[in-house]
PDB file of N, CA and C in Angstrom:
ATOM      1  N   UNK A   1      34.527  24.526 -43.143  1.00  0.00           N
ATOM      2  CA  UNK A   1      35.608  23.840 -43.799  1.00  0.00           C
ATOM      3  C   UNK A   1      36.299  22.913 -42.816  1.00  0.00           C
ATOM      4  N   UNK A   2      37.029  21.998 -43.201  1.00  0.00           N
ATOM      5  CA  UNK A   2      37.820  21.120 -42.527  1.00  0.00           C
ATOM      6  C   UNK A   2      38.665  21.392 -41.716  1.00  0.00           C
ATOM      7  N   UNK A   3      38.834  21.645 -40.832  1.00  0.00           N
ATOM      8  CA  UNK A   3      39.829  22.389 -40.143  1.00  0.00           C
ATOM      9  C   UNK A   3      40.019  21.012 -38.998  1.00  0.00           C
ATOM     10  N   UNK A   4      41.604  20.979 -38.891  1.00  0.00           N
ATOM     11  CA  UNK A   4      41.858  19.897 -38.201  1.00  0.00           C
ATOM     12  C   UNK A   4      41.663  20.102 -36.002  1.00  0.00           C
ATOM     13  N   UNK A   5      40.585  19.658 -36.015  1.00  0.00           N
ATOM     14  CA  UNK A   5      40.546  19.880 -34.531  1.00  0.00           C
ATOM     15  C   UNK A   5      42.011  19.733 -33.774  1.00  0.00           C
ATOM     16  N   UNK A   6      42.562  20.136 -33.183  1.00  0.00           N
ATOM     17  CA  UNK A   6      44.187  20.597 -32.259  1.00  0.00           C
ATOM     18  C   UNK A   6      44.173  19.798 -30.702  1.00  0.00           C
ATOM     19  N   UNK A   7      42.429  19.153 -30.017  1.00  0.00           N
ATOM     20  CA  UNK A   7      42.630  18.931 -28.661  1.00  0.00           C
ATOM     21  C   UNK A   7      42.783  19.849 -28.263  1.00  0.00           C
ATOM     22  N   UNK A   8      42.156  21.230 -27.949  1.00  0.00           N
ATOM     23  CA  UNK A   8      42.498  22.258 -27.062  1.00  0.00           C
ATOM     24  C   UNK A   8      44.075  22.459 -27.048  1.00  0.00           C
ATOM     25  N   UNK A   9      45.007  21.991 -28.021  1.00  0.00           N
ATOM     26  CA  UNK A   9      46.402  22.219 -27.916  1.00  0.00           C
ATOM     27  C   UNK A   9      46.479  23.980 -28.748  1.00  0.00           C
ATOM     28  N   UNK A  10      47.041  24.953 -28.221  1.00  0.00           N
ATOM     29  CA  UNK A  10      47.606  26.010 -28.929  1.00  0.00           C
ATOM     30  C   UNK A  10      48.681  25.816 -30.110  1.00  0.00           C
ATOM     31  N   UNK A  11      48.128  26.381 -31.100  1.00  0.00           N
ATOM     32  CA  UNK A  11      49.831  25.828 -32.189  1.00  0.00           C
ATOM     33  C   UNK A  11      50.934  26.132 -31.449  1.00  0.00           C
ATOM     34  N   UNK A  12      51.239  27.388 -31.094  1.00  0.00           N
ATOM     35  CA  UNK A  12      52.480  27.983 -30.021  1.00  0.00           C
ATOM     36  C   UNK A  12      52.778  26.613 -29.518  1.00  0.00           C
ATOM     37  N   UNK A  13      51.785  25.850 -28.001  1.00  0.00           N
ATOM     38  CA  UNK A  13      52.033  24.856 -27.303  1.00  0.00           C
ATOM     39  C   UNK A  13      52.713  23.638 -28.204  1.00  0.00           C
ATOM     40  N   UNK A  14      51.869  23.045 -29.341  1.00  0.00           N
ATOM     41  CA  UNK A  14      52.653  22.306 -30.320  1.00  0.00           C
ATOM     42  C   UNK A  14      53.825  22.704 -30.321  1.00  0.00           C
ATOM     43  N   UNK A  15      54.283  23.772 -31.437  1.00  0.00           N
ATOM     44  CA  UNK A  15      55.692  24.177 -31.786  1.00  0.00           C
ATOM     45  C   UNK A  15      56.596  24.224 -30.785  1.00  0.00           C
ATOM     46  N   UNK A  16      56.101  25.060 -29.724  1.00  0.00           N
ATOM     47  CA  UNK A  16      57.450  24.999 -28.718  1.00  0.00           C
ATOM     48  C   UNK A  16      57.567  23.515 -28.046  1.00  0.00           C
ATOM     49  N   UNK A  17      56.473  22.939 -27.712  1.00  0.00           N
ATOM     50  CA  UNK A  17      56.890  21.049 -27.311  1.00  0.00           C
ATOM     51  C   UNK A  17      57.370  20.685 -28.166  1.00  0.00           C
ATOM     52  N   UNK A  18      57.359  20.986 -29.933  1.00  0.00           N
ATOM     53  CA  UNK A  18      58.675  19.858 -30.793  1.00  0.00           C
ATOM     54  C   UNK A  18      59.412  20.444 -30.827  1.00  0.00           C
ATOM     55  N   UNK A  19      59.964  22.259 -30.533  1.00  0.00           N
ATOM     56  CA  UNK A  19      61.158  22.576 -30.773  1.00  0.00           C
ATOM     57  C   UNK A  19      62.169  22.031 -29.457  1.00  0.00           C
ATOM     58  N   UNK A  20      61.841  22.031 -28.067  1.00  0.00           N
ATOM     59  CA  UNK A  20      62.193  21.422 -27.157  1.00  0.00           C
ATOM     60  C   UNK A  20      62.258  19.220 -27.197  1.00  0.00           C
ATOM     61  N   UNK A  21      61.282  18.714 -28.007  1.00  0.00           N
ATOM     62  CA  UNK A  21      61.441  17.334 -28.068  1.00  0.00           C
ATOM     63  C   UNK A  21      62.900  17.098 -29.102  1.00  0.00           C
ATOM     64  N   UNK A  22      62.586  18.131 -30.189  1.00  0.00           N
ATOM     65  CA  UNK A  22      63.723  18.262 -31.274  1.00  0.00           C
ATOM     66  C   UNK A  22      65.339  18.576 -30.991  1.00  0.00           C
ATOM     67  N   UNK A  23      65.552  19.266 -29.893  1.00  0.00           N
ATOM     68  CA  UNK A  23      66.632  19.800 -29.443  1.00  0.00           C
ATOM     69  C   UNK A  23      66.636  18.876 -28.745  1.00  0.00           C
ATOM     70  N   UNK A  24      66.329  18.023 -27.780  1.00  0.00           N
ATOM     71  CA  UNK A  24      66.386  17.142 -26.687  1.00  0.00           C
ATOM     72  C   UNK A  24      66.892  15.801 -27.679  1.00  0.00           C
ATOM     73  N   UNK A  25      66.453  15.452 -28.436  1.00  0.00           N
ATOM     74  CA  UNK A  25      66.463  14.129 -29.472  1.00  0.00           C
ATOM     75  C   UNK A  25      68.255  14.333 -30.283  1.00  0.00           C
ATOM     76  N   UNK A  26      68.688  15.679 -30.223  1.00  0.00           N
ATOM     77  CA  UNK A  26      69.476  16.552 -30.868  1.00  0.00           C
ATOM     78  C   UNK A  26      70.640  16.064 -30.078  1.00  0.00           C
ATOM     79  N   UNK A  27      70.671  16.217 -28.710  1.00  0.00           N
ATOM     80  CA  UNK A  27      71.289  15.968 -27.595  1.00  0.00           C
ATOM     81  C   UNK A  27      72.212  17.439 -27.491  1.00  0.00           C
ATOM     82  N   UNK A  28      71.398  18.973 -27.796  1.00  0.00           N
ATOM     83  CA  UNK A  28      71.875  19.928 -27.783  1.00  0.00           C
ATOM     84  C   UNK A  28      71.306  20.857 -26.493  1.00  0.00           C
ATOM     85  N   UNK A  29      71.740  21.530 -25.815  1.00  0.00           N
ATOM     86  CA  UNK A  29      71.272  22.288 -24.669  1.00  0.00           C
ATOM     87  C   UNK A  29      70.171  24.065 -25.177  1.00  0.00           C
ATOM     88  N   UNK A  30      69.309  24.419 -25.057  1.00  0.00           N
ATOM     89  CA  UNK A  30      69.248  25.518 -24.781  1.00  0.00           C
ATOM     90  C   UNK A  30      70.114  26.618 -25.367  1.00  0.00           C
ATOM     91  N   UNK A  31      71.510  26.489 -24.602  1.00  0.00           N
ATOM     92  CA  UNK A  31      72.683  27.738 -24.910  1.00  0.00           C
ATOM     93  C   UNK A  31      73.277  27.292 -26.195  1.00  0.00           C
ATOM     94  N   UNK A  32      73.275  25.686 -26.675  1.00  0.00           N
ATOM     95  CA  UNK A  32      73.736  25.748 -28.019  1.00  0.00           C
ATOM     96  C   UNK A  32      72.914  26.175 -28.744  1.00  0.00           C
ATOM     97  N   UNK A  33      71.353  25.707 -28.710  1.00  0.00           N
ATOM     98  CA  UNK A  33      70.156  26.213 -29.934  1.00  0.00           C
ATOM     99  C   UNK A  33      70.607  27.946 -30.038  1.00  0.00           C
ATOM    100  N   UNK A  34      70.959  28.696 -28.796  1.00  0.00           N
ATOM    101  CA  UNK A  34      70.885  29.951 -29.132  1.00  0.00           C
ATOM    102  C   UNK A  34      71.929  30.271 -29.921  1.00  0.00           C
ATOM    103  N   UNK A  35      72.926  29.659 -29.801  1.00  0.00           N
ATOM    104  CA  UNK A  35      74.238  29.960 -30.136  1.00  0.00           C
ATOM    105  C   UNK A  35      74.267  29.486 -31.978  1.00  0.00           C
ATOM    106  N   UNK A  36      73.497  28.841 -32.320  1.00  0.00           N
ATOM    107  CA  UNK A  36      73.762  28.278 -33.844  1.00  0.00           C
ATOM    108  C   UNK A  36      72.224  29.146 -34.243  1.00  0.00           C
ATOM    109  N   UNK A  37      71.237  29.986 -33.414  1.00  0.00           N
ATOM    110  CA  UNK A  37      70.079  30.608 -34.058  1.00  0.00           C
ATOM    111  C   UNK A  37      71.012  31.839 -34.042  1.00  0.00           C
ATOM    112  N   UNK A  38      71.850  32.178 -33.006  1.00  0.00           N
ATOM    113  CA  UNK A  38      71.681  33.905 -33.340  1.00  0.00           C
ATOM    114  C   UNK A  38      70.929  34.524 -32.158  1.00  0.00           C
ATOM    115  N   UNK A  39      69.658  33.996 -31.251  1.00  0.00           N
ATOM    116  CA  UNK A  39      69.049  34.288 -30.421  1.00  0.00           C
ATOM    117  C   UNK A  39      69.742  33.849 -29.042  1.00  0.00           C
ATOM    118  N   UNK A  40      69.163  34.679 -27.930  1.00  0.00           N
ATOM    119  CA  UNK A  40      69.723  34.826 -26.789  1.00  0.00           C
ATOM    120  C   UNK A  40      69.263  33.381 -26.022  1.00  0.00           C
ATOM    121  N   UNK A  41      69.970  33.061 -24.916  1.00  0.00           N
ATOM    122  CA  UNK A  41      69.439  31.920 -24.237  1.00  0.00           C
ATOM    123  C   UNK A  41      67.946  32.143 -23.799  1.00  0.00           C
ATOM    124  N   UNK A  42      68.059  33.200 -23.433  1.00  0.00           N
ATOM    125  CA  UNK A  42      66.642  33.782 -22.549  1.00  0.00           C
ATOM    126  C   UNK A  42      65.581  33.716 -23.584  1.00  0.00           C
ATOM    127  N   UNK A  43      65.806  33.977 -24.682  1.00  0.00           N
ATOM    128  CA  UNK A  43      64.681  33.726 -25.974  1.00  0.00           C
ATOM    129  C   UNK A  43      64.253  32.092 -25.825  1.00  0.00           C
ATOM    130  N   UNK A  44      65.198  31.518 -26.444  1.00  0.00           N
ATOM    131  CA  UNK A  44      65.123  29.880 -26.548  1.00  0.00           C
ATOM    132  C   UNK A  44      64.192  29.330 -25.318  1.00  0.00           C
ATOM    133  N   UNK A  45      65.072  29.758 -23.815  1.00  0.00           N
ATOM    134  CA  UNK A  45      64.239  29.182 -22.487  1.00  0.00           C
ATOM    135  C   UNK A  45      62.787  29.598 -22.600  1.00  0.00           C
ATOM    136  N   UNK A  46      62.203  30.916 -23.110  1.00  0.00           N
ATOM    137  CA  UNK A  46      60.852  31.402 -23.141  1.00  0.00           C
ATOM    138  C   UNK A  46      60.094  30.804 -23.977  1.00  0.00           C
ATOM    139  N   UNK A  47      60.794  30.356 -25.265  1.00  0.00           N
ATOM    140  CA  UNK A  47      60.202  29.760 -26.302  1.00  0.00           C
ATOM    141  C   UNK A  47      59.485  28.344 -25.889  1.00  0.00           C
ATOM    142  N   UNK A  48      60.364  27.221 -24.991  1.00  0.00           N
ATOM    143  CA  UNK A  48      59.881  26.360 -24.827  1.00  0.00           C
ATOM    144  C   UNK A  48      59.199  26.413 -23.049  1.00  0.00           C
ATOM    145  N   UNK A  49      59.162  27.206 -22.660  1.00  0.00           N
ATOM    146  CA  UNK A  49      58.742  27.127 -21.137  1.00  0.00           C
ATOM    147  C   UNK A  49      56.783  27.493 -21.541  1.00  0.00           C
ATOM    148  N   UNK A  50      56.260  26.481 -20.562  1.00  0.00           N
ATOM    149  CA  UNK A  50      55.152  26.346 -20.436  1.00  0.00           C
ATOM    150  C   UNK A  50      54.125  27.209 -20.275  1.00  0.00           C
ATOM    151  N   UNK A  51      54.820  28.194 -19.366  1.00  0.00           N
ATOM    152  CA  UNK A  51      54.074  29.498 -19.024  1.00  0.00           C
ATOM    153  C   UNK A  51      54.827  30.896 -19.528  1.00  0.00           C
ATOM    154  N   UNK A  52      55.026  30.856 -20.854  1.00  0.00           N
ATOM    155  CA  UNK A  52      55.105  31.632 -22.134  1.00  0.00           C
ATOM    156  C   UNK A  52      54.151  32.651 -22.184  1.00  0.00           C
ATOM    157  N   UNK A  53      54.558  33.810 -22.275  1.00  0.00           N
ATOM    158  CA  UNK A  53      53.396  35.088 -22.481  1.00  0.00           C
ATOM    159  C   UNK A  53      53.563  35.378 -23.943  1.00  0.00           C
ATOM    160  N   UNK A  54      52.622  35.133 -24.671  1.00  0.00           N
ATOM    161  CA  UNK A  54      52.787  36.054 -26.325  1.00  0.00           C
ATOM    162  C   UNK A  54      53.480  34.490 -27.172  1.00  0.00           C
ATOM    163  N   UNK A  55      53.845  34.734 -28.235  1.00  0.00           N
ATOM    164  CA  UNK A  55      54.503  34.333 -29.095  1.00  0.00           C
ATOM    165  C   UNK A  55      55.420  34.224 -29.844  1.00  0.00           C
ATOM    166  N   UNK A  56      55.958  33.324 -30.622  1.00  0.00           N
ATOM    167  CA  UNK A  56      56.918  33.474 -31.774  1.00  0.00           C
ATOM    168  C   UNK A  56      56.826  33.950 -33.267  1.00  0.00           C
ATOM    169  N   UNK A  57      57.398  34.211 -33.864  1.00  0.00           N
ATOM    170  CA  UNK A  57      57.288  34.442 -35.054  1.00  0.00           C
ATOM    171  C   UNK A  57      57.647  33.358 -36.299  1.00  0.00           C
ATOM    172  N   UNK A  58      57.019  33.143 -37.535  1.00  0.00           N
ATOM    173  CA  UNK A  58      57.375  32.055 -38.563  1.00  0.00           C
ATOM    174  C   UNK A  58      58.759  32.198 -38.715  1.00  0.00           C
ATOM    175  N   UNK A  59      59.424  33.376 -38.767  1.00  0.00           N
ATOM    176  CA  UNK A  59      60.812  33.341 -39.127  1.00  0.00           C
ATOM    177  C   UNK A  59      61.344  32.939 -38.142  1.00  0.00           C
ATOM    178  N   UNK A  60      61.218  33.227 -36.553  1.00  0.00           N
ATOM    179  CA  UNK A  60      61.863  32.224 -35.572  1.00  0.00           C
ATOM    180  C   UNK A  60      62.111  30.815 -35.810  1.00  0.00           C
ATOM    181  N   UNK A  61      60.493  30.288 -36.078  1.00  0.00           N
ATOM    182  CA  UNK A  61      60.658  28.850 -36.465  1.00  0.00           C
ATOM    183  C   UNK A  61      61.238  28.057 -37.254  1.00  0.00           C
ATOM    184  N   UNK A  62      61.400  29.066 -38.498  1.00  0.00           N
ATOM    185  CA  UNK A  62      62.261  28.669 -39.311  1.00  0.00           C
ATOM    186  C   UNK A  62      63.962  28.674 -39.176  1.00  0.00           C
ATOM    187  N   UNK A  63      64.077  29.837 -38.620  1.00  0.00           N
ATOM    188  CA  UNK A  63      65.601  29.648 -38.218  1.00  0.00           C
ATOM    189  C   UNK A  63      66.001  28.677 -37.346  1.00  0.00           C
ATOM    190  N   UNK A  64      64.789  28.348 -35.919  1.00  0.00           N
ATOM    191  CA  UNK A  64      65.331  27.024 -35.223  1.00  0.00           C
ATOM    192  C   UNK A  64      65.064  25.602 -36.046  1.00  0.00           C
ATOM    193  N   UNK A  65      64.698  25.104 -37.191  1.00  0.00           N
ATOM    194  CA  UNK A  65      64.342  24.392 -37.807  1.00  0.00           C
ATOM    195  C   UNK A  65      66.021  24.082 -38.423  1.00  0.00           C
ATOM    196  N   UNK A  66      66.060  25.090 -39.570  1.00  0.00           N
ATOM    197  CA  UNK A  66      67.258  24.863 -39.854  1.00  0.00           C
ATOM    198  C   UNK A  66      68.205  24.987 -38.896  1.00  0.00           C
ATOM    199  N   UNK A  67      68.843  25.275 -37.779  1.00  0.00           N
ATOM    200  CA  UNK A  67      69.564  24.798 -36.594  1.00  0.00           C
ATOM    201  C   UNK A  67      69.830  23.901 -35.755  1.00  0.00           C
ATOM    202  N   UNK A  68      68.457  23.241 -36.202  1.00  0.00           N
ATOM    203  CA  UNK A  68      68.022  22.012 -36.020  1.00  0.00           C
ATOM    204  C   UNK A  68      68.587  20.422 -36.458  1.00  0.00           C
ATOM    205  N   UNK A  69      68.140  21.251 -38.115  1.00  0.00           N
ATOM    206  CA  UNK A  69      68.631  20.329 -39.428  1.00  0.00           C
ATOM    207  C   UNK A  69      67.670  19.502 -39.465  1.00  0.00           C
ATOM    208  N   UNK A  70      66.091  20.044 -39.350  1.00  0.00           N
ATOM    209  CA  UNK A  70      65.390  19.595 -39.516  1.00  0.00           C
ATOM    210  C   UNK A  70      63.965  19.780 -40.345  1.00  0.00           C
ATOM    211  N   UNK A  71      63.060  19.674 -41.069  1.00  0.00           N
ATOM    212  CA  UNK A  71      61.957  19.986 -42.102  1.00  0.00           C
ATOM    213  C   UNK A  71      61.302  20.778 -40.756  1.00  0.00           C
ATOM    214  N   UNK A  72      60.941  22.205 -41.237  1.00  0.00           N
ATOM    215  CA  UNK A  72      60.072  22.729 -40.619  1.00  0.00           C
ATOM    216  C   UNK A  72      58.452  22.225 -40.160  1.00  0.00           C
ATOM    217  N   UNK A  73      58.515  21.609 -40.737  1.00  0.00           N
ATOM    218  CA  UNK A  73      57.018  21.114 -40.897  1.00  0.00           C
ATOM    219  C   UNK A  73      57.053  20.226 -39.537  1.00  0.00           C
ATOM    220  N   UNK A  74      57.978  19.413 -39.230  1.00  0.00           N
ATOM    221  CA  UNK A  74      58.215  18.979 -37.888  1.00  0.00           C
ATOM    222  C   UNK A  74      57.898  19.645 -36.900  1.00  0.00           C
ATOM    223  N   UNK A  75      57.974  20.503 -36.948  1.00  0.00           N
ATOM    224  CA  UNK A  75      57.585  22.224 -35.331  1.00  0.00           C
ATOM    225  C   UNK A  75      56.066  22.001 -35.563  1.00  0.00           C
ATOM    226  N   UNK A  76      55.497  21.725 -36.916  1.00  0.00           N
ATOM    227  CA  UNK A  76      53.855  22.279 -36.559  1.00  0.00           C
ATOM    228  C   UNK A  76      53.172  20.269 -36.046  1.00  0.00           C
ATOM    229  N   UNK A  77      54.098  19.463 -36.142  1.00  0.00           N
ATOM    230  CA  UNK A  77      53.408  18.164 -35.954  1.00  0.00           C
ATOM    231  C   UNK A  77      52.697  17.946 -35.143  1.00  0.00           C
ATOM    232  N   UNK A  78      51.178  17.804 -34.840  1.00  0.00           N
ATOM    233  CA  UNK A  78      49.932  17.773 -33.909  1.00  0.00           C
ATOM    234  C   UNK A  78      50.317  16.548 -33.291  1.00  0.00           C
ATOM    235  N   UNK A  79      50.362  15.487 -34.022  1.00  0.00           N
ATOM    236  CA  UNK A  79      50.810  14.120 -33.440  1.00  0.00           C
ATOM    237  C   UNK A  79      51.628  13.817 -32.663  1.00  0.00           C
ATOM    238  N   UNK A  80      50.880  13.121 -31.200  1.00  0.00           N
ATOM    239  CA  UNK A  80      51.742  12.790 -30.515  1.00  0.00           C
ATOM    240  C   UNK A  80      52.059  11.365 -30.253  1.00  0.00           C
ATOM    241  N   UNK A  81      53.457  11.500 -29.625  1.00  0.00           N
ATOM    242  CA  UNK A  81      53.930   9.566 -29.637  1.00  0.00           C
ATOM    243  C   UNK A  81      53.022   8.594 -29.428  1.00  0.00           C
ATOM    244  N   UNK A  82      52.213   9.030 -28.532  1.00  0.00           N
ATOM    245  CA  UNK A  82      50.596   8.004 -28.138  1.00  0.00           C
ATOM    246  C   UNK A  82      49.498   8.360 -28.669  1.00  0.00           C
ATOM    247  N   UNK A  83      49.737   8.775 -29.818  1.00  0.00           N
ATOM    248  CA  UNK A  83      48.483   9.105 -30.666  1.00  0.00           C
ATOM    249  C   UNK A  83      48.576   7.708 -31.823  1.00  0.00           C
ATOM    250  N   UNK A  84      49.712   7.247 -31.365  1.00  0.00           N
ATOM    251  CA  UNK A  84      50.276   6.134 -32.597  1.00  0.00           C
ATOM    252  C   UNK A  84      49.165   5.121 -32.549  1.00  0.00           C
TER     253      UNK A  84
END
């Protein structure tokens, strides 16, 4: 079946690079994302740090989405700025 090749990208790697491009674009820090999710700073910093052990959960994503104020569907976007 069709399955959209990723570039060796991990979905995790996706999601946490737009939840970090998203918050950055936001002009919100880290300690605010935690502070309007409910989750600890130390969550948020793990979420987007590179060398991440394990994963998130859909309901994470969804709660930083709406904290966001943004369409979830944005966190899973493969596309990148120079893919344009």
């Amino acid at each position: 079946m069709g399955r959209k090749h990723y570039k060796n990208r991990n979905i995790y790697d996706v999601v946490a690079g737009n939840i970090k491009k998203y918050r950055e674009a936001t002009g919100i820090t880290q300690q605010d994302l935690a502070d309007r999710t409910g989750y600890t700073h130390e969550y948020i910093r793990r979420i987007e740090s590179p060398n991440r052990r394990g994963g998130f959960t859909i309901e994470s994503v969804h709660i930083i989405s709406k904290a966001l104020d943004i369409p979830i569907t944005l966190l899973f976007d493969t596309k990148k700025e120079s893919d344009d």
